[in-house]
PDB file of N, CA and C in Angstrom:
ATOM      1  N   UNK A   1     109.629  98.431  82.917  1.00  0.00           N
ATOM      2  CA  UNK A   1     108.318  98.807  83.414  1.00  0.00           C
ATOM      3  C   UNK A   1     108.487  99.616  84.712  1.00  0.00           C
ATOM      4  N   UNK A   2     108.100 100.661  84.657  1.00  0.00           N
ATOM      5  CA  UNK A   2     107.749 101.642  85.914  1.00  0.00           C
ATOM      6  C   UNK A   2     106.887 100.834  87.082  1.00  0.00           C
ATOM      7  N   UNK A   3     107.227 101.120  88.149  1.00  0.00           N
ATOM      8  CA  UNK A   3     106.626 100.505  89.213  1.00  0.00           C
ATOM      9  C   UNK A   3     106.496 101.453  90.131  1.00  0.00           C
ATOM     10  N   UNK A   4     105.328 101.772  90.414  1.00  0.00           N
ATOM     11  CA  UNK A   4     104.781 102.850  91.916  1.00  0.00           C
ATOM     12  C   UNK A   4     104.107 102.994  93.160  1.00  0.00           C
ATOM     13  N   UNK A   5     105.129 103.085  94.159  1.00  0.00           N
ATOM     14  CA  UNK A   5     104.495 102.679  95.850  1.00  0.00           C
ATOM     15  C   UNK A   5     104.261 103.557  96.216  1.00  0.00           C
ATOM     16  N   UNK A   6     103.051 104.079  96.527  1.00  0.00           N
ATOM     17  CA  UNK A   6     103.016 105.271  98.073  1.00  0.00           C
ATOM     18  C   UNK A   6     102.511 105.011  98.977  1.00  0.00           C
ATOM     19  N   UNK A   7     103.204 105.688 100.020  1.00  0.00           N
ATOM     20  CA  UNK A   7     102.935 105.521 101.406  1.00  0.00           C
ATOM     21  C   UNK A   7     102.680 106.643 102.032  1.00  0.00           C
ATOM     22  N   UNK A   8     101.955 106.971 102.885  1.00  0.00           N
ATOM     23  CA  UNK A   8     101.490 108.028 103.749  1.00  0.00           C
ATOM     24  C   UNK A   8     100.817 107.584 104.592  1.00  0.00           C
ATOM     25  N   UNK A   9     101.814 108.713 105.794  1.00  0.00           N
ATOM     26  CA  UNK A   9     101.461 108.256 107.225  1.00  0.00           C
ATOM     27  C   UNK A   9     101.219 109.669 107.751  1.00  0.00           C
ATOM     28  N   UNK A  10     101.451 109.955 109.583  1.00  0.00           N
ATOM     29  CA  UNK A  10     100.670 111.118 109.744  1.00  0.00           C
ATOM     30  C   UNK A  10     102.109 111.736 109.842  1.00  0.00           C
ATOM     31  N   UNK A  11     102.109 113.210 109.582  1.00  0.00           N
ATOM     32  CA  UNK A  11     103.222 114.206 109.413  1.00  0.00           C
ATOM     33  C   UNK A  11     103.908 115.117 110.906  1.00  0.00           C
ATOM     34  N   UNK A  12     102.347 114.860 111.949  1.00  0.00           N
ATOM     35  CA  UNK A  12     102.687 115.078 112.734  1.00  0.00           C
ATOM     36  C   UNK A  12     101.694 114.123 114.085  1.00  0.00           C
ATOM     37  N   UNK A  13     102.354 114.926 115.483  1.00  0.00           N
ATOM     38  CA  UNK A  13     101.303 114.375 116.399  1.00  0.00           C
ATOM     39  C   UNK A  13     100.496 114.497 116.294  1.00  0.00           C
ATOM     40  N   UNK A  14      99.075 113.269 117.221  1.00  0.00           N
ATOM     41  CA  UNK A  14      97.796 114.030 117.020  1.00  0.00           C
ATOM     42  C   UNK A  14      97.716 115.100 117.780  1.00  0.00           C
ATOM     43  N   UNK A  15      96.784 116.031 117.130  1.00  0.00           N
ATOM     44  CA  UNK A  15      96.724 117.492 118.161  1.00  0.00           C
ATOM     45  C   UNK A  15      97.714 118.467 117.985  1.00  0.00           C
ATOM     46  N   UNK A  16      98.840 118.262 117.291  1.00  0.00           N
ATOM     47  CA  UNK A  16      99.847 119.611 117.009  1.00  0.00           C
ATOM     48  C   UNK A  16      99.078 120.239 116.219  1.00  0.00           C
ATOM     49  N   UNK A  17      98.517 120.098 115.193  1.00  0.00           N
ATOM     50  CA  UNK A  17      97.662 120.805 114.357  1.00  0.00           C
ATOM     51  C   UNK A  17      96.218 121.099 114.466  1.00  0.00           C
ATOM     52  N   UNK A  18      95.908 122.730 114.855  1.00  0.00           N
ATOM     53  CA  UNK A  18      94.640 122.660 114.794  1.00  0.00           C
ATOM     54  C   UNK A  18      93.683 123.296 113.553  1.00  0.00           C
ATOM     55  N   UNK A  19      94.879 123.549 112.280  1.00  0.00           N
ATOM     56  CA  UNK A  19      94.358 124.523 111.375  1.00  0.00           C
ATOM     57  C   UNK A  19      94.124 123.165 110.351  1.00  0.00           C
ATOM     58  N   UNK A  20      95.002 121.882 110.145  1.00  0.00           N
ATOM     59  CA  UNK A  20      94.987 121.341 109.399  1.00  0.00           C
ATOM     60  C   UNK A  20      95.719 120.206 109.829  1.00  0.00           C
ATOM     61  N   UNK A  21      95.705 118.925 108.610  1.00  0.00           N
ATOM     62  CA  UNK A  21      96.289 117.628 109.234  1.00  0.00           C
ATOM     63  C   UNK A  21      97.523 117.554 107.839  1.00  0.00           C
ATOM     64  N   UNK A  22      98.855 117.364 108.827  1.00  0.00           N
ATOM     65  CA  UNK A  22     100.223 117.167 108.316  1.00  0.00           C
ATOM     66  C   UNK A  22      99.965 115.775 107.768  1.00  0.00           C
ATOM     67  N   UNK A  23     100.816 115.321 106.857  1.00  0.00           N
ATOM     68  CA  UNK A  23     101.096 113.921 106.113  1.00  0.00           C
ATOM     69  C   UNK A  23     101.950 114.030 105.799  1.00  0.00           C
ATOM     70  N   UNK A  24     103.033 112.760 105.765  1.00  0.00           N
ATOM     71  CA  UNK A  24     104.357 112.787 105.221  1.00  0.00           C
ATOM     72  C   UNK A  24     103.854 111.650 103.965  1.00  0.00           C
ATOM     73  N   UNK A  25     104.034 111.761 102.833  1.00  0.00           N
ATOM     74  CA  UNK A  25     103.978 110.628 101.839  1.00  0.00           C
ATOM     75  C   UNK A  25     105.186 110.447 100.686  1.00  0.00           C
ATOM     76  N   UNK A  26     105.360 109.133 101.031  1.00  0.00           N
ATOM     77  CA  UNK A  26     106.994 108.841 100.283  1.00  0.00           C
ATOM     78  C   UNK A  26     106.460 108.226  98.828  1.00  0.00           C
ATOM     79  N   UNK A  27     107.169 108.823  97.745  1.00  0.00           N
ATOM     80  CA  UNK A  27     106.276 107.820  96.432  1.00  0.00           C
ATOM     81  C   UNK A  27     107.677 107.742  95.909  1.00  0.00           C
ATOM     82  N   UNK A  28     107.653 106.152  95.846  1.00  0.00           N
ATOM     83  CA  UNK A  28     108.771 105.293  95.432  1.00  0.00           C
ATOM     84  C   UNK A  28     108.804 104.840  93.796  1.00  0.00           C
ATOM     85  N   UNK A  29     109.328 105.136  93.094  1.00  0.00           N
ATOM     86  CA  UNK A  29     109.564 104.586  91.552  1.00  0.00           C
ATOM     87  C   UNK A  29     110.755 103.448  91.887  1.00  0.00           C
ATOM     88  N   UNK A  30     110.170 101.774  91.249  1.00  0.00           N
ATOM     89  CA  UNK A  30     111.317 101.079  90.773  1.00  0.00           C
ATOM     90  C   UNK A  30     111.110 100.844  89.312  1.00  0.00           C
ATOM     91  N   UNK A  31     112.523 100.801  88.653  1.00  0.00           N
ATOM     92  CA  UNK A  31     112.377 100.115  87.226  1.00  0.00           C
ATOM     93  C   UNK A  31     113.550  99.303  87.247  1.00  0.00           C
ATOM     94  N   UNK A  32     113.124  98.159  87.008  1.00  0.00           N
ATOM     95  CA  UNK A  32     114.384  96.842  87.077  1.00  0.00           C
ATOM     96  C   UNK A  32     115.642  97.878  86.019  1.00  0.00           C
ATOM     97  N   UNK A  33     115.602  98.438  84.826  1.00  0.00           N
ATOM     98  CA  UNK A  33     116.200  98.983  84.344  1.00  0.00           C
ATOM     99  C   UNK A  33     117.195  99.911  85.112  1.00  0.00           C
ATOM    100  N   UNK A  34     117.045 100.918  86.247  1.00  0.00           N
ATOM    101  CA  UNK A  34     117.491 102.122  86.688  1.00  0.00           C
ATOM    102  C   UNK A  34     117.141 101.604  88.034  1.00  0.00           C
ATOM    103  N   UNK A  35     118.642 102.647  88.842  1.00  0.00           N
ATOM    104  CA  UNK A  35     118.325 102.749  90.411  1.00  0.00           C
ATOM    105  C   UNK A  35     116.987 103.261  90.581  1.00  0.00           C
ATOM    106  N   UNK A  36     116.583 103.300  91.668  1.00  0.00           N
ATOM    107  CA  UNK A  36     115.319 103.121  92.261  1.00  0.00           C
ATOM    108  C   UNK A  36     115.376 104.505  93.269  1.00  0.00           C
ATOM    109  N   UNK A  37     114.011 105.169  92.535  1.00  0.00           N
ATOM    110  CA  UNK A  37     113.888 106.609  92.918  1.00  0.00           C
ATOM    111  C   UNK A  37     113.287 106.963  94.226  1.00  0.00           C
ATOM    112  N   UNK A  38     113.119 107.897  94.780  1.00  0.00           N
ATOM    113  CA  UNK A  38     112.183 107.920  95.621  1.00  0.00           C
ATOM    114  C   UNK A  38     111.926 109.903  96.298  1.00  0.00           C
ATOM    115  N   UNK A  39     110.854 110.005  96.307  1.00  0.00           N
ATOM    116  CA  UNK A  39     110.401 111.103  96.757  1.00  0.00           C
ATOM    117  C   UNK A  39     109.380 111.690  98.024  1.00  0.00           C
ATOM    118  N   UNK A  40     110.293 111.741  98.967  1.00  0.00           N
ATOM    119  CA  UNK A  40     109.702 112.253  99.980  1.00  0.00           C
ATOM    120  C   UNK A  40     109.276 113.363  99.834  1.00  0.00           C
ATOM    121  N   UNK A  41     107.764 113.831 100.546  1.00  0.00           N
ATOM    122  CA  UNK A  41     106.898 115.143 100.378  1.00  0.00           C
ATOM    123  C   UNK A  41     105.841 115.108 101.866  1.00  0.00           C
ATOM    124  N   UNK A  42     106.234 116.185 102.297  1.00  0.00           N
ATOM    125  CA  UNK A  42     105.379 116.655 103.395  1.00  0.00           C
ATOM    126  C   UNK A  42     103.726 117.624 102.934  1.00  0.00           C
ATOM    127  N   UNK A  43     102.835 117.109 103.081  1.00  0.00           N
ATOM    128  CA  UNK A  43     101.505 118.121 102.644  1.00  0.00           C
ATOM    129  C   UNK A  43     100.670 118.406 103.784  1.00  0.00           C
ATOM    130  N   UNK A  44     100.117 119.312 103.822  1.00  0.00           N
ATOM    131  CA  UNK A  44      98.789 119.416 104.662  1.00  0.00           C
ATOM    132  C   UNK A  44      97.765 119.957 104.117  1.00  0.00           C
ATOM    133  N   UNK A  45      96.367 118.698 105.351  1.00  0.00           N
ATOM    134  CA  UNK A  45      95.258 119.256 104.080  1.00  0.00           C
ATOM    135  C   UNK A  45      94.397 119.911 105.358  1.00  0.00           C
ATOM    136  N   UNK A  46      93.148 120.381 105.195  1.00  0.00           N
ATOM    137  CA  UNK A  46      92.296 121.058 105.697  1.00  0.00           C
ATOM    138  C   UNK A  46      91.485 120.364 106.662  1.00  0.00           C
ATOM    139  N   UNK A  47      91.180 120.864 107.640  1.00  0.00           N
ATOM    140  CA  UNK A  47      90.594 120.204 108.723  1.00  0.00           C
ATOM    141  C   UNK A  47      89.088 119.376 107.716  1.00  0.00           C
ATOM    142  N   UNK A  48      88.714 118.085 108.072  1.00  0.00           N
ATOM    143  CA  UNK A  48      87.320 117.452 107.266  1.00  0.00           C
ATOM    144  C   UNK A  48      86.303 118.073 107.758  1.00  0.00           C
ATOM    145  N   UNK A  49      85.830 118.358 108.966  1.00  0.00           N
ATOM    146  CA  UNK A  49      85.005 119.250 109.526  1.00  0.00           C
ATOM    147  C   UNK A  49      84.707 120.379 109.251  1.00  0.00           C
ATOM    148  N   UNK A  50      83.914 120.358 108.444  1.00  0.00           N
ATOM    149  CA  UNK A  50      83.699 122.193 108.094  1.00  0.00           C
ATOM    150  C   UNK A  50      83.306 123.381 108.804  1.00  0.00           C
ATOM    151  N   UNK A  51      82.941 122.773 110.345  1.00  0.00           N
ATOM    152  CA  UNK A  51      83.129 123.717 111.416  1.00  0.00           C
ATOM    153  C   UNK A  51      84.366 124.262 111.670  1.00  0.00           C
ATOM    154  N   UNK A  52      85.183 122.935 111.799  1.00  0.00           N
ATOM    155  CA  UNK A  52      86.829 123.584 112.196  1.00  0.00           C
ATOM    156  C   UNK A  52      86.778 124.334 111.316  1.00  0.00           C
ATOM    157  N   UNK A  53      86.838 124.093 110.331  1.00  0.00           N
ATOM    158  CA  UNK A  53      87.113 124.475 108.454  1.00  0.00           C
ATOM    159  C   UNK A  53      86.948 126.235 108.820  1.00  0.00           C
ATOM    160  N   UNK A  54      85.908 126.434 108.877  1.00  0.00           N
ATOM    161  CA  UNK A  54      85.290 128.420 108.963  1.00  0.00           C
ATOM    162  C   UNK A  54      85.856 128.479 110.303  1.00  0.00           C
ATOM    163  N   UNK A  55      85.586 127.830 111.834  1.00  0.00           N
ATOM    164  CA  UNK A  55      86.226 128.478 113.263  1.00  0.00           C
ATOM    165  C   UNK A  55      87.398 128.697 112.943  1.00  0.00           C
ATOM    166  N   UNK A  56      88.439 128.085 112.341  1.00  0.00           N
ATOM    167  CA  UNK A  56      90.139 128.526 111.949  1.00  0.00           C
ATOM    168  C   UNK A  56      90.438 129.267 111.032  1.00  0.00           C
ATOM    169  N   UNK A  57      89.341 129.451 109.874  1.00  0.00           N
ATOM    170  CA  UNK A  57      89.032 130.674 108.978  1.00  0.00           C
ATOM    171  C   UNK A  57      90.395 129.798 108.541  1.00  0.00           C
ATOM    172  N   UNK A  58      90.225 128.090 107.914  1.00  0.00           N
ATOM    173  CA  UNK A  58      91.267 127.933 107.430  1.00  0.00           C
ATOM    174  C   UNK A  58      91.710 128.310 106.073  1.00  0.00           C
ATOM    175  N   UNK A  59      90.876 128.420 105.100  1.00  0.00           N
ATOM    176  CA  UNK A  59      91.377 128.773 103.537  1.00  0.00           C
ATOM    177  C   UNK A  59      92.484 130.094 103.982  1.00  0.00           C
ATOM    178  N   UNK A  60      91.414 130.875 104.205  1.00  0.00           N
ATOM    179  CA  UNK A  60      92.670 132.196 104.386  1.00  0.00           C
ATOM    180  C   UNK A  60      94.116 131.728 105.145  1.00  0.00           C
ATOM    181  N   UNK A  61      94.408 131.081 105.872  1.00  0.00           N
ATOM    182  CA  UNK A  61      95.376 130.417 106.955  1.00  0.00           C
ATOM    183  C   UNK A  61      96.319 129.490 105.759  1.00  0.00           C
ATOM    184  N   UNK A  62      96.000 128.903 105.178  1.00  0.00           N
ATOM    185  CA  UNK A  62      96.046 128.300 104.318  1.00  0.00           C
ATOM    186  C   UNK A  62      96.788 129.189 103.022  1.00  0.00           C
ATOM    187  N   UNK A  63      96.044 130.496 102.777  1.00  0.00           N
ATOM    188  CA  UNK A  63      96.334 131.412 101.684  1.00  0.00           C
ATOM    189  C   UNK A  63      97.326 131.961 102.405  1.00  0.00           C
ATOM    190  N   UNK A  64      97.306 132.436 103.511  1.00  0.00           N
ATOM    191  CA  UNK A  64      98.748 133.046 104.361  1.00  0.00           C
ATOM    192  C   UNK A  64     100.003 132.152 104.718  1.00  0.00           C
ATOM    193  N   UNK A  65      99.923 131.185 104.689  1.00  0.00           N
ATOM    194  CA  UNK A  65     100.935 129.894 104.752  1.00  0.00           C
ATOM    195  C   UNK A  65     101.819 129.947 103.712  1.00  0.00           C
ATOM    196  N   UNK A  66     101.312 130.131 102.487  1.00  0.00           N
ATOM    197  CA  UNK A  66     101.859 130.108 101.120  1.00  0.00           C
ATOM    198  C   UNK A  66     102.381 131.277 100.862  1.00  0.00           C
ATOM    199  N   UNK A  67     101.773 131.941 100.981  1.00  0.00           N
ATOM    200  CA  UNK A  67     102.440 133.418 101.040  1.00  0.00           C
ATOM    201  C   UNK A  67     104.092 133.397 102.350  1.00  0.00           C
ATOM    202  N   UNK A  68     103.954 132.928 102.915  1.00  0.00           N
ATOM    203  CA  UNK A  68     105.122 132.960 104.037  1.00  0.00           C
ATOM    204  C   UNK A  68     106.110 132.297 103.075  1.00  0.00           C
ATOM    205  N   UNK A  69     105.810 130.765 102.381  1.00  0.00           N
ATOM    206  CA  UNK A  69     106.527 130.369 102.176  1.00  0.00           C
ATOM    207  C   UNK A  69     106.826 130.463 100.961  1.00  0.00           C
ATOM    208  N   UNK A  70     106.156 131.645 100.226  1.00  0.00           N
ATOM    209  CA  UNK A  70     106.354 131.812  98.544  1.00  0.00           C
ATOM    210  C   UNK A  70     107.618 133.406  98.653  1.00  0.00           C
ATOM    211  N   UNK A  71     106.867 134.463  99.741  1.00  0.00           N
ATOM    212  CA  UNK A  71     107.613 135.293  99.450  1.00  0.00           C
ATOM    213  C   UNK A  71     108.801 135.901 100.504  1.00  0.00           C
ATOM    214  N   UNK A  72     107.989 135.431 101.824  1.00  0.00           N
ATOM    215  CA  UNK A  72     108.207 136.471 102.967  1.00  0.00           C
ATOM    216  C   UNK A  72     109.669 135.588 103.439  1.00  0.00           C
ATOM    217  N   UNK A  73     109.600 134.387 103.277  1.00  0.00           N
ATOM    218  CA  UNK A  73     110.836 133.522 103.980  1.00  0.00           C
ATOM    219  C   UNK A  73     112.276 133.550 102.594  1.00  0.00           C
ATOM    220  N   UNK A  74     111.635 134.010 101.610  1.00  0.00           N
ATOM    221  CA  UNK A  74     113.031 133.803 100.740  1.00  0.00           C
ATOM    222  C   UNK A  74     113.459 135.214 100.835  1.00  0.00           C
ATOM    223  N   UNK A  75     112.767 136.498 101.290  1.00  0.00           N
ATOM    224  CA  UNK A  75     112.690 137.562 100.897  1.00  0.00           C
ATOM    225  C   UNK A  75     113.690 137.851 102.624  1.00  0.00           C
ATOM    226  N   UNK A  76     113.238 136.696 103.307  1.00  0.00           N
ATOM    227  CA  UNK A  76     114.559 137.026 104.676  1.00  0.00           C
ATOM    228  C   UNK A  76     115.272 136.539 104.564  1.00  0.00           C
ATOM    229  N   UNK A  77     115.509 135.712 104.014  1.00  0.00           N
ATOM    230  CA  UNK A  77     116.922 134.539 103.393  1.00  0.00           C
ATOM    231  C   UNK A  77     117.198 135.762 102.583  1.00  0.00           C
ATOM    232  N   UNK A  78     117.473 136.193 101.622  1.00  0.00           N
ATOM    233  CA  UNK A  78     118.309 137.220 100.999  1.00  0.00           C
ATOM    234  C   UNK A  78     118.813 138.521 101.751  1.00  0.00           C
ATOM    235  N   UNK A  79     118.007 139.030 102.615  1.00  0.00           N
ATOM    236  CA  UNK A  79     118.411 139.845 103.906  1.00  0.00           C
ATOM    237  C   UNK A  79     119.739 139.045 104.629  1.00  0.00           C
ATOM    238  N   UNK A  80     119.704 137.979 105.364  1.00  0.00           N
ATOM    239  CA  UNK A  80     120.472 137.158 106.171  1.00  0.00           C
ATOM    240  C   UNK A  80     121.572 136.978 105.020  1.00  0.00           C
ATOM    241  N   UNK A  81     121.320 136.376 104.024  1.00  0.00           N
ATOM    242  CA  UNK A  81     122.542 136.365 103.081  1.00  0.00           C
ATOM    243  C   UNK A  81     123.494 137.640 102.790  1.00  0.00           C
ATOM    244  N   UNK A  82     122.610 139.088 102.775  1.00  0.00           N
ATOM    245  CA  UNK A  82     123.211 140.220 102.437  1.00  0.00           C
ATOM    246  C   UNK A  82     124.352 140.314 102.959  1.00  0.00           C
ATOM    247  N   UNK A  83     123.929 140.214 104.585  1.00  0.00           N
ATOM    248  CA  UNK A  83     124.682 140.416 106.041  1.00  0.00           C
ATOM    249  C   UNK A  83     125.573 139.161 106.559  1.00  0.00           C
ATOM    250  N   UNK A  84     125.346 138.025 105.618  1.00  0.00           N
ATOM    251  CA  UNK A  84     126.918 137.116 105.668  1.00  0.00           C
ATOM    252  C   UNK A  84     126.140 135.982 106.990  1.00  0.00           C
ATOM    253  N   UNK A  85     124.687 135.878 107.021  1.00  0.00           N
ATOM    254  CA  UNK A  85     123.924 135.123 108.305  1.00  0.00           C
ATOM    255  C   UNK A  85     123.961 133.665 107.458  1.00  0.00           C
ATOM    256  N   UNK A  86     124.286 132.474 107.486  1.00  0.00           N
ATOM    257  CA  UNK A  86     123.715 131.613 107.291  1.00  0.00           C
ATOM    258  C   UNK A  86     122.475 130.811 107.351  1.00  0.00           C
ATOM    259  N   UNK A  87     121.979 131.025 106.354  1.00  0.00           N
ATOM    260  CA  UNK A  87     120.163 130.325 106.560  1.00  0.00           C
ATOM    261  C   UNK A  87     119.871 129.526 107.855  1.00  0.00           C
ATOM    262  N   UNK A  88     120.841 128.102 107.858  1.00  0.00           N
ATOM    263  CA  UNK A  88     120.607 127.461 108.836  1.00  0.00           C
ATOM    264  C   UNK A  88     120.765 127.656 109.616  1.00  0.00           C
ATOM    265  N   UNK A  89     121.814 128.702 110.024  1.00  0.00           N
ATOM    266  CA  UNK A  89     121.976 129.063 111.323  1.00  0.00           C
ATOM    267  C   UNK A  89     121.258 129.662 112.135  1.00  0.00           C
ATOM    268  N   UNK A  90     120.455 130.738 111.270  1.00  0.00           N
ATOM    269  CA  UNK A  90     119.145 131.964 111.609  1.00  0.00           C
ATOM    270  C   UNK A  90     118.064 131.235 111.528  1.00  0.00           C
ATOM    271  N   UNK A  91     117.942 130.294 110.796  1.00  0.00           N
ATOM    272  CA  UNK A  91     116.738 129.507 110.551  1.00  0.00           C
ATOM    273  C   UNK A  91     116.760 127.914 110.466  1.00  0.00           C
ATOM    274  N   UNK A  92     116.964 127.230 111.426  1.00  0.00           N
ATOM    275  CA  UNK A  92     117.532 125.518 111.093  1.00  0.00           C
ATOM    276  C   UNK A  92     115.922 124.972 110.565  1.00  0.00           C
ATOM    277  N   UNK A  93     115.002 125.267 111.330  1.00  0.00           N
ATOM    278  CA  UNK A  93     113.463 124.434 111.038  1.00  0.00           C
ATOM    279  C   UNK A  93     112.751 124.953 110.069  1.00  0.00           C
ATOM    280  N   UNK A  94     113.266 125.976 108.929  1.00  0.00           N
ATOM    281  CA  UNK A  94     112.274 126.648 108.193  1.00  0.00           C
ATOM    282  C   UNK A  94     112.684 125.319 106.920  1.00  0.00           C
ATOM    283  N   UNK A  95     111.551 125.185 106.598  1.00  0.00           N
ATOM    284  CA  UNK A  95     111.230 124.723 105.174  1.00  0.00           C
ATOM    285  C   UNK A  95     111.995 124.786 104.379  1.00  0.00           C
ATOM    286  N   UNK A  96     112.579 123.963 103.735  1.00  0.00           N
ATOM    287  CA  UNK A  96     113.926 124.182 102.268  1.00  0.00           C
ATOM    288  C   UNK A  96     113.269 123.968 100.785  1.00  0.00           C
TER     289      UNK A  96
END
């Protein structure tokens, strides 16, 4: 039998974020059968306030976020790779 825990807590300080709120949530699989899985995942969701929400013009912020991290950051990782740069070295805090 599959067994499933999650946990989520906050991802960051209060106040580092003013576009949106970080969460770290760990979702744990046990099955007496098999080692015991587990998946850490960082998300962020949208400010609840729908003032913040339009003053941070977050959707778009939000739509540009993804875009950084869909095209623009792998698209400099292959640059840095061309030239023999190590990711981590040029970049230790970017997203993996």
């Amino acid at each position: 039998m599959h067994v499933y825990r999650f946990t989520i807590t906050r991802g960051s300080k209060p106040g580092d974020n003013f576009i949106g709120r970080v969460y770290r949530a760990v979702i744990e699989e046990t099955d007496e059968s098999k080692p015991k899985k587990c998946l850490p995942l960082i998300f962020k969701a949208s400010p609840l306030n729908k003032f913040r929400r339009q003053m941070f013009s977050s959707d778009q912020v939000f739509v540009n976020e993804v875009q950084m991290y869909e095209e623009v950051l792998p698209t400099l990782n292959e640059i840095l790779n061309k030239y023999g740069v190590a990711n981590s070295a040029a970049m230790p805090a970017t997203a993996r």
